[in-house]
N, C-alpha and C. Protein backbone atom coordinates (compact mmCIF):
# COMPACT_ATOMS: atom_id res chain seq x y z
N UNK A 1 0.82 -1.19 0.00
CA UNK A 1 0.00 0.00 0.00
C UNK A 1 0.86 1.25 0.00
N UNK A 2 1.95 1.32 -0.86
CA UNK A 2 2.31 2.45 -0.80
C UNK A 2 2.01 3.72 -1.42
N UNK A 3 2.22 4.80 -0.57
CA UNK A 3 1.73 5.88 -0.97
C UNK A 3 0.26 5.89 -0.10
N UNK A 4 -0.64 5.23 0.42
CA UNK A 4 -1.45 5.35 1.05
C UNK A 4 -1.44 5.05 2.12
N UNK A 5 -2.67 5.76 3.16
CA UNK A 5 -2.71 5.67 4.21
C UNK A 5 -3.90 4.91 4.68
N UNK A 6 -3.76 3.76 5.17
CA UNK A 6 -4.36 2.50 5.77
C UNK A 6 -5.14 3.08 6.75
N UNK A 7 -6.31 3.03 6.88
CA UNK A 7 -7.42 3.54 8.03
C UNK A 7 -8.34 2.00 8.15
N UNK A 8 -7.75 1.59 10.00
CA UNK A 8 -8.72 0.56 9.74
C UNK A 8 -9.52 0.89 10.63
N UNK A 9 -10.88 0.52 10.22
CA UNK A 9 -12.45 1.43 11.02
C UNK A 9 -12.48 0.06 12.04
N UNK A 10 -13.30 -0.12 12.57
CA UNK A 10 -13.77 -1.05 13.68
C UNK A 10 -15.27 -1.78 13.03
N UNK A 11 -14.85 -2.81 13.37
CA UNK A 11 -15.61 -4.18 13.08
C UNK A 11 -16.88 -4.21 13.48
N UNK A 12 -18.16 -4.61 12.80
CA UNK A 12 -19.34 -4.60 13.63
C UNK A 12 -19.58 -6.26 13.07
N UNK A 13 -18.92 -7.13 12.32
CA UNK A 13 -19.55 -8.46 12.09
C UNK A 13 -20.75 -8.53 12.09
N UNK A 14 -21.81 -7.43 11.44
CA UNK A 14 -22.80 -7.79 10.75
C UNK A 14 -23.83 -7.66 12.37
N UNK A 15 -23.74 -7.40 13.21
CA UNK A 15 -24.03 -6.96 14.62
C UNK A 15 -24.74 -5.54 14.76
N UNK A 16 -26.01 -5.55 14.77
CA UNK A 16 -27.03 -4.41 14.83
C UNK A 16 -26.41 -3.59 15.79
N UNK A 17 -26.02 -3.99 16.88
CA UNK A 17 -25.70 -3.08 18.06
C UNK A 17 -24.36 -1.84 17.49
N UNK A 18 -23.78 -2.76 16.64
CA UNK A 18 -22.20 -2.67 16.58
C UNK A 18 -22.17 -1.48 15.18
N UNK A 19 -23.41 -2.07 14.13
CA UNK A 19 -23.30 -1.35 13.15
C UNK A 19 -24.49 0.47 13.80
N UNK A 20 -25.21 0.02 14.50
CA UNK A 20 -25.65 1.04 15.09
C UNK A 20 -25.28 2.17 15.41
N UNK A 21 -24.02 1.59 16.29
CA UNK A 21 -22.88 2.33 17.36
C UNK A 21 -22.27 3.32 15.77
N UNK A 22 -21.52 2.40 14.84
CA UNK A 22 -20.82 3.01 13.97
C UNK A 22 -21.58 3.86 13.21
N UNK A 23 -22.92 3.58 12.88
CA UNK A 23 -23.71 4.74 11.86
C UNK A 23 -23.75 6.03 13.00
N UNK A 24 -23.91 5.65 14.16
CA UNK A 24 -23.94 6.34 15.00
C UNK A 24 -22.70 7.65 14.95
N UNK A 25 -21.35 7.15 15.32
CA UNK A 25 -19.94 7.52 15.09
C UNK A 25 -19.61 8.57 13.80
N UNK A 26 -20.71 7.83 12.93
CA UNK A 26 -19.80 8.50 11.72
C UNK A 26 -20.85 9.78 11.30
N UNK A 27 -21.99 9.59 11.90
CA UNK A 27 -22.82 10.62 11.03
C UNK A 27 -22.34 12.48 12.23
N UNK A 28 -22.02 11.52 13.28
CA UNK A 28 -21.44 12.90 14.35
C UNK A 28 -19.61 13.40 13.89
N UNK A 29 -19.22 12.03 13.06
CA UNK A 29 -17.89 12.77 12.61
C UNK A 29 -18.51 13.69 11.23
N UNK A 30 -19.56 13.27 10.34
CA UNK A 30 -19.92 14.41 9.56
C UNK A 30 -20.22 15.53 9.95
N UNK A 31 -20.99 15.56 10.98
CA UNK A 31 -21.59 16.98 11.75
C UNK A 31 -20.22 17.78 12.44
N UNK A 32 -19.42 16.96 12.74
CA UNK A 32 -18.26 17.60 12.96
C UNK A 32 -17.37 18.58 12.40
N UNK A 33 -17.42 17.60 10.79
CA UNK A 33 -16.28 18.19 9.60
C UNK A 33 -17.51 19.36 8.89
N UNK A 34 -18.84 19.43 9.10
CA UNK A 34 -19.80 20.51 8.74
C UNK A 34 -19.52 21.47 9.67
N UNK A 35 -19.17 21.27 10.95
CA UNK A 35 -18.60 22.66 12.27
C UNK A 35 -17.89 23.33 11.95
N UNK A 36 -16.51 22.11 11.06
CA UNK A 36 -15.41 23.24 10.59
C UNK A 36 -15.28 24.05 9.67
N UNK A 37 -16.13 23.03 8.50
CA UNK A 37 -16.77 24.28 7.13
C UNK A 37 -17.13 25.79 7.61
N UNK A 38 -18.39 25.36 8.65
CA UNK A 38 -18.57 26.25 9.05
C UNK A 38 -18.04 27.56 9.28
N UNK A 39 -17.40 27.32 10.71
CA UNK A 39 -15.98 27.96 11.60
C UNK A 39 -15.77 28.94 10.12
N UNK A 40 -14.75 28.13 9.30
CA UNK A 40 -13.61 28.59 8.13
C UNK A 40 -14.78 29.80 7.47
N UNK A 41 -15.89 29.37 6.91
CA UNK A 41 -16.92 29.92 6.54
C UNK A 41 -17.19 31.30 7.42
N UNK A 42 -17.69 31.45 8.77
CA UNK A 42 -17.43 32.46 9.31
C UNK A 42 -16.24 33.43 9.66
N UNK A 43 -15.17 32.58 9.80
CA UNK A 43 -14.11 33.22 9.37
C UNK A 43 -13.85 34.21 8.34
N UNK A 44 -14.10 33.80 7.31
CA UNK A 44 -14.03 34.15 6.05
C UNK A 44 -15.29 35.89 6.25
N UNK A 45 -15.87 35.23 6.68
CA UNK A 45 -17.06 36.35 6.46
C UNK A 45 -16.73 37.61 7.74
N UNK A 46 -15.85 37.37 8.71
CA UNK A 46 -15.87 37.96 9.54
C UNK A 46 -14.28 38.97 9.17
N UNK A 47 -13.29 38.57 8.49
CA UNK A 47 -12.32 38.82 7.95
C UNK A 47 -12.88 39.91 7.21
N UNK A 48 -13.83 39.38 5.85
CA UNK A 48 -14.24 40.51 5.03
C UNK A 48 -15.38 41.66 5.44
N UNK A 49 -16.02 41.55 6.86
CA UNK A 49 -16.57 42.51 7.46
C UNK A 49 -15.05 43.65 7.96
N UNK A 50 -14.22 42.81 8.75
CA UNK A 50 -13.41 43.65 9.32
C UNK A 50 -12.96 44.32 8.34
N UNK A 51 -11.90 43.67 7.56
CA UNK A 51 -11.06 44.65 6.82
C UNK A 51 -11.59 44.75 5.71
N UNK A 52 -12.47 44.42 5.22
CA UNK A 52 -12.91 45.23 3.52
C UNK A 52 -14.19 46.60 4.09
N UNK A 53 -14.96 45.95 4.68
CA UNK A 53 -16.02 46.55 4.79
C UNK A 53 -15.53 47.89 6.57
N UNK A 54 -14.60 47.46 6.80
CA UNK A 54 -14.19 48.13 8.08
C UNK A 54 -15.53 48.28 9.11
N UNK A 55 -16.20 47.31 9.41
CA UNK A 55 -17.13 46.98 10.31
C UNK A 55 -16.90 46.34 11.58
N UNK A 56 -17.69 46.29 12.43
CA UNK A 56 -17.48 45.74 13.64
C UNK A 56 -17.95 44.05 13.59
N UNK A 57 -17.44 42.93 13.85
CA UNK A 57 -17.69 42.02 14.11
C UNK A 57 -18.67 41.50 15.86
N UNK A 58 -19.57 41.15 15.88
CA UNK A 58 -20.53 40.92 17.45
C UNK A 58 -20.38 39.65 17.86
N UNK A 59 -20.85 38.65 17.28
CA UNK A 59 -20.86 37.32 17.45
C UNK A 59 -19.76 36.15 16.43
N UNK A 60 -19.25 36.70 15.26
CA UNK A 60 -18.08 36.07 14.78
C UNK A 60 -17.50 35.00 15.85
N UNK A 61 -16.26 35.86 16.30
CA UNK A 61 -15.59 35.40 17.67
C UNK A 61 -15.67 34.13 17.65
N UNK A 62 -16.90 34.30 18.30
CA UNK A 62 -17.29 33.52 19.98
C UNK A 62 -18.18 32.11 19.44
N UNK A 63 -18.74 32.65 17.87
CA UNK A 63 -19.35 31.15 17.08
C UNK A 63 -18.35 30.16 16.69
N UNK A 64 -17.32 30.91 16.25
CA UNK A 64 -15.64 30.12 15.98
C UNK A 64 -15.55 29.43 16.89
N UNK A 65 -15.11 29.74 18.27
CA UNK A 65 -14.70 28.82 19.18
C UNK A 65 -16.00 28.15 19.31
N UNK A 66 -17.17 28.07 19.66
CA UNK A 66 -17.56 27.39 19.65
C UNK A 66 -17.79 25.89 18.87
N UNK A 67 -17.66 26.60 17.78
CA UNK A 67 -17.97 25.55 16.31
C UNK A 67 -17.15 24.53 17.12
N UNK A 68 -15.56 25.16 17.07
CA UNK A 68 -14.36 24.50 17.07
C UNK A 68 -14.68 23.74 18.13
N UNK A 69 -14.76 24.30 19.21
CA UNK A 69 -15.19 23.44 20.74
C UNK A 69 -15.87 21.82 20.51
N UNK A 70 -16.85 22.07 19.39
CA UNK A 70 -18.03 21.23 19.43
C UNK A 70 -17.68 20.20 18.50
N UNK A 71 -17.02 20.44 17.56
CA UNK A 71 -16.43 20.13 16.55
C UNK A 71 -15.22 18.82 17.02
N UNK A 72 -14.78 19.56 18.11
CA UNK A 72 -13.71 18.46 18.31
C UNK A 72 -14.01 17.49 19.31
N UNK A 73 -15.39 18.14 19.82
CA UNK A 73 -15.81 16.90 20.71
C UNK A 73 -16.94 15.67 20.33
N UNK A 74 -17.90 16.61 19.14
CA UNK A 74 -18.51 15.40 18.53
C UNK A 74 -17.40 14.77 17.35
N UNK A 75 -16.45 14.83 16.88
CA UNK A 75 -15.43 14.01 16.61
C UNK A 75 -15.20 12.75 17.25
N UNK A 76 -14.85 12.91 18.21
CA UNK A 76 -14.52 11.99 19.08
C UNK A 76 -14.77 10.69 18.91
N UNK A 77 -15.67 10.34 18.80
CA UNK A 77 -16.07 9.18 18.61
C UNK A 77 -16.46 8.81 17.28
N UNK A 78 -16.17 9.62 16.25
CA UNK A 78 -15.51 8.74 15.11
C UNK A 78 -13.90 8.24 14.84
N UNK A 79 -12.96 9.19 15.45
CA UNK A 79 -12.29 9.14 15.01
C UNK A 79 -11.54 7.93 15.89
N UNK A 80 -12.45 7.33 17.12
CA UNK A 80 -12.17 6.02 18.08
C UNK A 80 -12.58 4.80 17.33
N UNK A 81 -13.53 5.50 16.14
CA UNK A 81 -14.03 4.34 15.30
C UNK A 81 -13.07 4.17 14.15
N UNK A 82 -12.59 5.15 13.77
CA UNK A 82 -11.54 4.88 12.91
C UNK A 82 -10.46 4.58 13.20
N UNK A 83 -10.17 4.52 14.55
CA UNK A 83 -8.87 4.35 15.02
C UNK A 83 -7.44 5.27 14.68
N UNK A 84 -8.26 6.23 14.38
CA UNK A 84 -7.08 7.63 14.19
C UNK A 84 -6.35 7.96 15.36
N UNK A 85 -6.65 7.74 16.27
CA UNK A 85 -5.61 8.20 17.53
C UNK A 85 -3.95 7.46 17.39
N UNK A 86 -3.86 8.39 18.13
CA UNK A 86 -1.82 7.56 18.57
C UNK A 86 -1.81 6.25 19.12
N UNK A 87 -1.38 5.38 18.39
CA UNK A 87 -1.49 4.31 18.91
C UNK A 87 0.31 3.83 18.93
N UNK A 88 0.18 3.20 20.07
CA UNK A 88 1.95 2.62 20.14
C UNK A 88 1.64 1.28 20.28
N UNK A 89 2.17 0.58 19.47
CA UNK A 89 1.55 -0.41 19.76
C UNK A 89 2.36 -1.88 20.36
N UNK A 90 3.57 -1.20 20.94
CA UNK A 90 4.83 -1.73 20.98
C UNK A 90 4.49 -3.44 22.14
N UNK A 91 4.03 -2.90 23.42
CA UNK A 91 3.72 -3.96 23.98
C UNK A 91 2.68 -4.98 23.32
N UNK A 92 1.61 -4.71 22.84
CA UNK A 92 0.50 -5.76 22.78
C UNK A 92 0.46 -6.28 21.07
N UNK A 93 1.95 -5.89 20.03
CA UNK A 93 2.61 -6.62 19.24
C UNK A 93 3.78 -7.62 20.04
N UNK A 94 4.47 -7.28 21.31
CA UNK A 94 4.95 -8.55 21.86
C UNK A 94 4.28 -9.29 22.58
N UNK A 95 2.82 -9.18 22.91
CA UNK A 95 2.61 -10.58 23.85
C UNK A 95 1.46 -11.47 23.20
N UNK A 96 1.00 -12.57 23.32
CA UNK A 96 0.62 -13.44 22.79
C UNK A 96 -0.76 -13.28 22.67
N UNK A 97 -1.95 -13.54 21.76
CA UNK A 97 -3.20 -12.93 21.84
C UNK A 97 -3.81 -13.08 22.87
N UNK A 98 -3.75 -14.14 23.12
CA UNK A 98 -4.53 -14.42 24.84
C UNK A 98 -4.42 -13.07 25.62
N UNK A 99 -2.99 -13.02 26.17
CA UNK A 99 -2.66 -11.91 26.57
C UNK A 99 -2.51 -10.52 26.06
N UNK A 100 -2.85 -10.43 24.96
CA UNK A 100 -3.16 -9.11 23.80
C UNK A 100 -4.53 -8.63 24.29
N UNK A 101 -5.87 -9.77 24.19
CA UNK A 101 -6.84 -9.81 24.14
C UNK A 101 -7.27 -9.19 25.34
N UNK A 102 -6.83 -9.89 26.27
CA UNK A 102 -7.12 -8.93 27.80
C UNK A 102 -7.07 -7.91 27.81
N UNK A 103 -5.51 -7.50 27.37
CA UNK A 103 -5.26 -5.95 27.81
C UNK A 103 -5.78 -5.44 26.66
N UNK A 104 -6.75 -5.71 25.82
CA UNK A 104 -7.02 -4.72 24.98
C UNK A 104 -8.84 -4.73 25.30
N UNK A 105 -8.79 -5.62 26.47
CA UNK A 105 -10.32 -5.55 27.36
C UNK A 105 -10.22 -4.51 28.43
N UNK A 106 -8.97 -4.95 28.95
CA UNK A 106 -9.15 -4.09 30.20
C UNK A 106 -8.54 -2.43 30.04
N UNK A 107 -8.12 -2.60 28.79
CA UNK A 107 -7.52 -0.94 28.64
C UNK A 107 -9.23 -0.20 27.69
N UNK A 108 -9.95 -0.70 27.30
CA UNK A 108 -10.94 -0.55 26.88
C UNK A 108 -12.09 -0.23 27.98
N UNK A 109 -12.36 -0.98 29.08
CA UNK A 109 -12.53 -0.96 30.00
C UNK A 109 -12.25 0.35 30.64
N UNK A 110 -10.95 0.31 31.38
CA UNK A 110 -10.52 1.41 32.00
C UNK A 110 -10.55 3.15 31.12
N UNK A 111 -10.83 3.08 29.96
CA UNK A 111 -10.82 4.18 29.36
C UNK A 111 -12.33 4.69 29.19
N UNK A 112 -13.44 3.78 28.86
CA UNK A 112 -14.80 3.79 28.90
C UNK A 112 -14.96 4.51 30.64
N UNK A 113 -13.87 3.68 31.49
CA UNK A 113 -14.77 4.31 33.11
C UNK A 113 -14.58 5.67 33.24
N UNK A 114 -13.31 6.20 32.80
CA UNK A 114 -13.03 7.41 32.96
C UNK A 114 -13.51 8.38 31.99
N UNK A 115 -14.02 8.09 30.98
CA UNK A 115 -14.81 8.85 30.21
C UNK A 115 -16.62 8.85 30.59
N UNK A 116 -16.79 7.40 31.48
CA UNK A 116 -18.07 7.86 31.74
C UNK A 116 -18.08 9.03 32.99
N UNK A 117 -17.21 8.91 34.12
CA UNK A 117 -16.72 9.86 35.14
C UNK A 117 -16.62 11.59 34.56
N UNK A 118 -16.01 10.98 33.41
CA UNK A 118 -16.15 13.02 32.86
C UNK A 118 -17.28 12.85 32.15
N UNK A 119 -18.15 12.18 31.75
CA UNK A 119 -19.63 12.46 31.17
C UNK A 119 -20.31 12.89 32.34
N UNK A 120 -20.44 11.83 33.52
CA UNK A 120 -20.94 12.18 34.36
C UNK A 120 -20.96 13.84 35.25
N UNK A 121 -19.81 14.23 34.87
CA UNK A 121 -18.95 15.50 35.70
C UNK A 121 -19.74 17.10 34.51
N UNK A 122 -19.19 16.44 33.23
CA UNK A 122 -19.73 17.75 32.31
C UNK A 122 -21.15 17.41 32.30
N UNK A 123 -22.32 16.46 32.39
CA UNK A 123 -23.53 16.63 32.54
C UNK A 123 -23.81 17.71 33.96
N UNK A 124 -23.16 17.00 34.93
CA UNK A 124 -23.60 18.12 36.29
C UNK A 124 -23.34 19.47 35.94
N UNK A 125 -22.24 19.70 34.72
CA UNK A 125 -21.85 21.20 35.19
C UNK A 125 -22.89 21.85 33.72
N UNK A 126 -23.05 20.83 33.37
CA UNK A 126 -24.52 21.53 31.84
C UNK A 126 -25.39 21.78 32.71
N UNK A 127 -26.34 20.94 33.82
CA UNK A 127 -27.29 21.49 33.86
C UNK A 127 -27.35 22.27 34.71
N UNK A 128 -26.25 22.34 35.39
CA UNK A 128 -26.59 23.86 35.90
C UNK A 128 -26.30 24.94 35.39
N UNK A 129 -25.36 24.74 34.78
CA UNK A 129 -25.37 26.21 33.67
C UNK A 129 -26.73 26.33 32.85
N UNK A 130 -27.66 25.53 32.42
CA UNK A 130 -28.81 25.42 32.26
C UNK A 130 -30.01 25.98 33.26
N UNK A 131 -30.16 25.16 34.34
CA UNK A 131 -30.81 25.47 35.32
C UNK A 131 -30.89 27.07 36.01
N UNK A 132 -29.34 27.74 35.65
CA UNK A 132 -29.02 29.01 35.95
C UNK A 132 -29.36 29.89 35.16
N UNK A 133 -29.58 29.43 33.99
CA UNK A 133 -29.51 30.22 33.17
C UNK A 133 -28.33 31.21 32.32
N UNK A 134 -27.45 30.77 32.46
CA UNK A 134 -26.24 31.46 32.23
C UNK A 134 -25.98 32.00 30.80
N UNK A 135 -25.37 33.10 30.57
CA UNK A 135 -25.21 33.56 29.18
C UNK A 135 -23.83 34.44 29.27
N UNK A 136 -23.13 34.16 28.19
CA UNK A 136 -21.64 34.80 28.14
C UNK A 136 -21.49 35.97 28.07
N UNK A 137 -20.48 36.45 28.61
CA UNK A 137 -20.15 37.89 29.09
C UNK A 137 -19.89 38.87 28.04
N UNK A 138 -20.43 38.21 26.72
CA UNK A 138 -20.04 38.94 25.75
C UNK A 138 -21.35 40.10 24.92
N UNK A 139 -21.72 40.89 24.20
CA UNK A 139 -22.86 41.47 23.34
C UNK A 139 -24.03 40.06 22.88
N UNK A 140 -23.10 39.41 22.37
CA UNK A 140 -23.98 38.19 21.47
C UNK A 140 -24.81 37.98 23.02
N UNK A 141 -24.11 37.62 24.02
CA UNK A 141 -25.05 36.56 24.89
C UNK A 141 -25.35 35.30 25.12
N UNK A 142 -24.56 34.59 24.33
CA UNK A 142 -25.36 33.22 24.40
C UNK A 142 -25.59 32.29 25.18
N UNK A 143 -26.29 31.73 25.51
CA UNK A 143 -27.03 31.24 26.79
C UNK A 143 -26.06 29.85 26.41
N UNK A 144 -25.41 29.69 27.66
CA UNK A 144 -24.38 28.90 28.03
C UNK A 144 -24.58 27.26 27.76
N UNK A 145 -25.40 27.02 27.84
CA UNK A 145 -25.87 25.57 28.13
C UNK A 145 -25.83 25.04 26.12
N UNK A 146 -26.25 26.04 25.37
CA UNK A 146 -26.23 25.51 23.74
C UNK A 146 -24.58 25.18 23.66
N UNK A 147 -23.36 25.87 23.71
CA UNK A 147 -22.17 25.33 23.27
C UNK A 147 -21.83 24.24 24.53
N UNK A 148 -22.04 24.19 25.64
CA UNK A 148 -21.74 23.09 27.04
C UNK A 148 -22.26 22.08 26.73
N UNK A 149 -23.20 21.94 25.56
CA UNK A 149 -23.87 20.56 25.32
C UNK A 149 -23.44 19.89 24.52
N UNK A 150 -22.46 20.08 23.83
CA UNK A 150 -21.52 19.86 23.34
C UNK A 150 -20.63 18.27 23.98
N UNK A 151 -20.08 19.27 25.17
CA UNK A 151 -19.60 18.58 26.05
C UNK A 151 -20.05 16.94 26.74
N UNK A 152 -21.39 16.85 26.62
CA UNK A 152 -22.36 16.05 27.11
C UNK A 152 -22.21 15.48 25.86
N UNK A 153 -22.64 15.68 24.90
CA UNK A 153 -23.14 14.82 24.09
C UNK A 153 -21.83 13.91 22.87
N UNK A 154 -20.57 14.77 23.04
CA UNK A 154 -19.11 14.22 22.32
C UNK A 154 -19.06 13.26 23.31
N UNK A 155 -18.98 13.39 24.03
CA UNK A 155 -18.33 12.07 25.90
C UNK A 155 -19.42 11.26 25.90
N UNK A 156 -20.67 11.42 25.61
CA UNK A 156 -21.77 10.38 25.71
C UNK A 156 -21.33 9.64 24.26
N UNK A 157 -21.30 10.05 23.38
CA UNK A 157 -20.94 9.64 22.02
C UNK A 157 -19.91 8.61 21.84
N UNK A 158 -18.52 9.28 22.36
CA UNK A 158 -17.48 8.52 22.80
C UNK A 158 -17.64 7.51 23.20
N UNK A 159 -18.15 7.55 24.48
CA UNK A 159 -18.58 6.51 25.48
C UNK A 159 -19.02 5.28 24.57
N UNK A 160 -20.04 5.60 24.20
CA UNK A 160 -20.98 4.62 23.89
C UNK A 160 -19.64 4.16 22.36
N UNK A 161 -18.75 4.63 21.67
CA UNK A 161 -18.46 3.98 20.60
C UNK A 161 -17.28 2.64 21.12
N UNK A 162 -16.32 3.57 22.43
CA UNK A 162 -15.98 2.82 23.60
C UNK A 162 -16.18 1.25 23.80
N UNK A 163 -17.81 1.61 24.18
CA UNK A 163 -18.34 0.13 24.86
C UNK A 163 -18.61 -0.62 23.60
N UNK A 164 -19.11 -0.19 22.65
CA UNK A 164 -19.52 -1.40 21.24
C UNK A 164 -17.45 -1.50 20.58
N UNK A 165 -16.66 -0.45 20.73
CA UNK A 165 -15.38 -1.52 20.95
C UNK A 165 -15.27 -2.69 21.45
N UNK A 166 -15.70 -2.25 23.07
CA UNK A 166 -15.50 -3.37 24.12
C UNK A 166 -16.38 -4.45 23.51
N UNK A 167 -17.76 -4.45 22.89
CA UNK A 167 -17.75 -5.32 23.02
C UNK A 167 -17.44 -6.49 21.75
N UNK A 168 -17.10 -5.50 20.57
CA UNK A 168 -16.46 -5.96 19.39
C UNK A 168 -15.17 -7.07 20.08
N UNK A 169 -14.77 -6.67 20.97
CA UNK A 169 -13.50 -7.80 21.28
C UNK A 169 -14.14 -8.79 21.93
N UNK A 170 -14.36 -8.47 23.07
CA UNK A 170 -15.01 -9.30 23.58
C UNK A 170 -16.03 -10.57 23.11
N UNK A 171 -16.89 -10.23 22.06
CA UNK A 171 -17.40 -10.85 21.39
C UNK A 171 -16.64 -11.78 20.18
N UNK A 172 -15.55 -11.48 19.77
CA UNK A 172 -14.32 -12.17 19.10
C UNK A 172 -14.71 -11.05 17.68
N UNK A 173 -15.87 -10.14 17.63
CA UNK A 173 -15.84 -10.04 16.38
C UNK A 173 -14.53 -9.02 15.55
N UNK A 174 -14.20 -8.28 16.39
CA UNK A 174 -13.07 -7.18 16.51
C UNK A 174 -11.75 -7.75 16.68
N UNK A 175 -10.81 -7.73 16.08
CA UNK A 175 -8.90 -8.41 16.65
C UNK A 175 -8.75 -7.19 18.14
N UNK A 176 -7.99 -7.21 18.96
CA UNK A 176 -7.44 -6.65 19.88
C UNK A 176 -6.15 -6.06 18.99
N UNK A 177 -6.68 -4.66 19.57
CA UNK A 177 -6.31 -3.25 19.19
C UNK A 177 -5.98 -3.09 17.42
N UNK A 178 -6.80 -4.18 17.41
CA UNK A 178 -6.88 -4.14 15.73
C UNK A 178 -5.71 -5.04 14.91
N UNK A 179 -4.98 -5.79 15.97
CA UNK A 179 -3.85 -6.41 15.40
C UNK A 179 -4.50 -8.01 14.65
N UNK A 180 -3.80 -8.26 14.30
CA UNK A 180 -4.41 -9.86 13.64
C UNK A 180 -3.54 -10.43 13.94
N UNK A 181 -3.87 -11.91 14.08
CA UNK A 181 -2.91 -12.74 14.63
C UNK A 181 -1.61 -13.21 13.72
């Protein structure tokens, strides 16, 4: 395969749950790469207010980071489905699948708990920024809880692409960490 770059997605073996999870994954990595159109898009428009039109920009800004914010968090869980992250894969190419297989349960495992712990953590702090009513310190205003939901819903996303990993291995239908024997 040279000259190309090998993207291997994650396995659903024909598994409703599994292909679910992934239609799931991928239609939030589209909504994602539509955030950044976006973003670039306002960019663009906020550039040619400033310096062509020498106007004041109000809400530009603050939609950018947001996009971006949201953008990189409903990502998330495609790009766990694609297996784009850093992967080293140095130990669990030396040990034997048996022992591959585990640790690619229990590191699956342990990464799902701590991502449900910060789901759990950014839901408490949405709804009360919700419940409060909160809106940013800026002209625009925007009521806090629309870009914070973000937060909730990339980590719930995650989560859940996480566990249909977990259970892609578990189930034999998935290789551990994607290696083949």
């Amino acid at each position: 395969m040279s000259g190309q770059i090998a993207t291997r997605v994650a396995r659903d073996g024909g598994n409703p749950i599994l292909r679910t999870v992934g239609w799931i994954s991928t239609a939030a990595g589209w909504t994602s790469a539509a955030m950044i159109v976006a973003a670039v898009a306002i960019t663009c428009q906020m550039i040619f207010v400033r310096f062509v039109l020498n106007g004041s920009t109000v809400w530009q800004t603050e939609a950018v980071i947001y996009l971006m914010i949201a953008a990189t968090l409903l990502g998330l869980p495609y790009v766990q489905r694609l297996r784009g992250h850093v992967n080293v894969d140095l130990i669990p190419l030396a040990l034997p699948l048996g022992a591959r297989r585990i640790l690619a349960i229990a590191t699956l495992a342990v990464s799902a708990g701590v991502i449900a712990v910060m789901l759990f953590y950014a839901y408490e702090f949405w709804h009360l920024v919700w419940t409060r009513g909160w809106r940013s310190d800026t002209v625009w205003g925007v009521e806090l809880w629309k870009p914070y939901l973000s937060l909730v819903v990339g980590l719930a996303l995650l989560l859940l692409q996480l566990l249909a990993d977990l259970l892609a291995v578990v189930l034999r239908i998935d290789a551990p960490f994607g290696l083949e024997d």
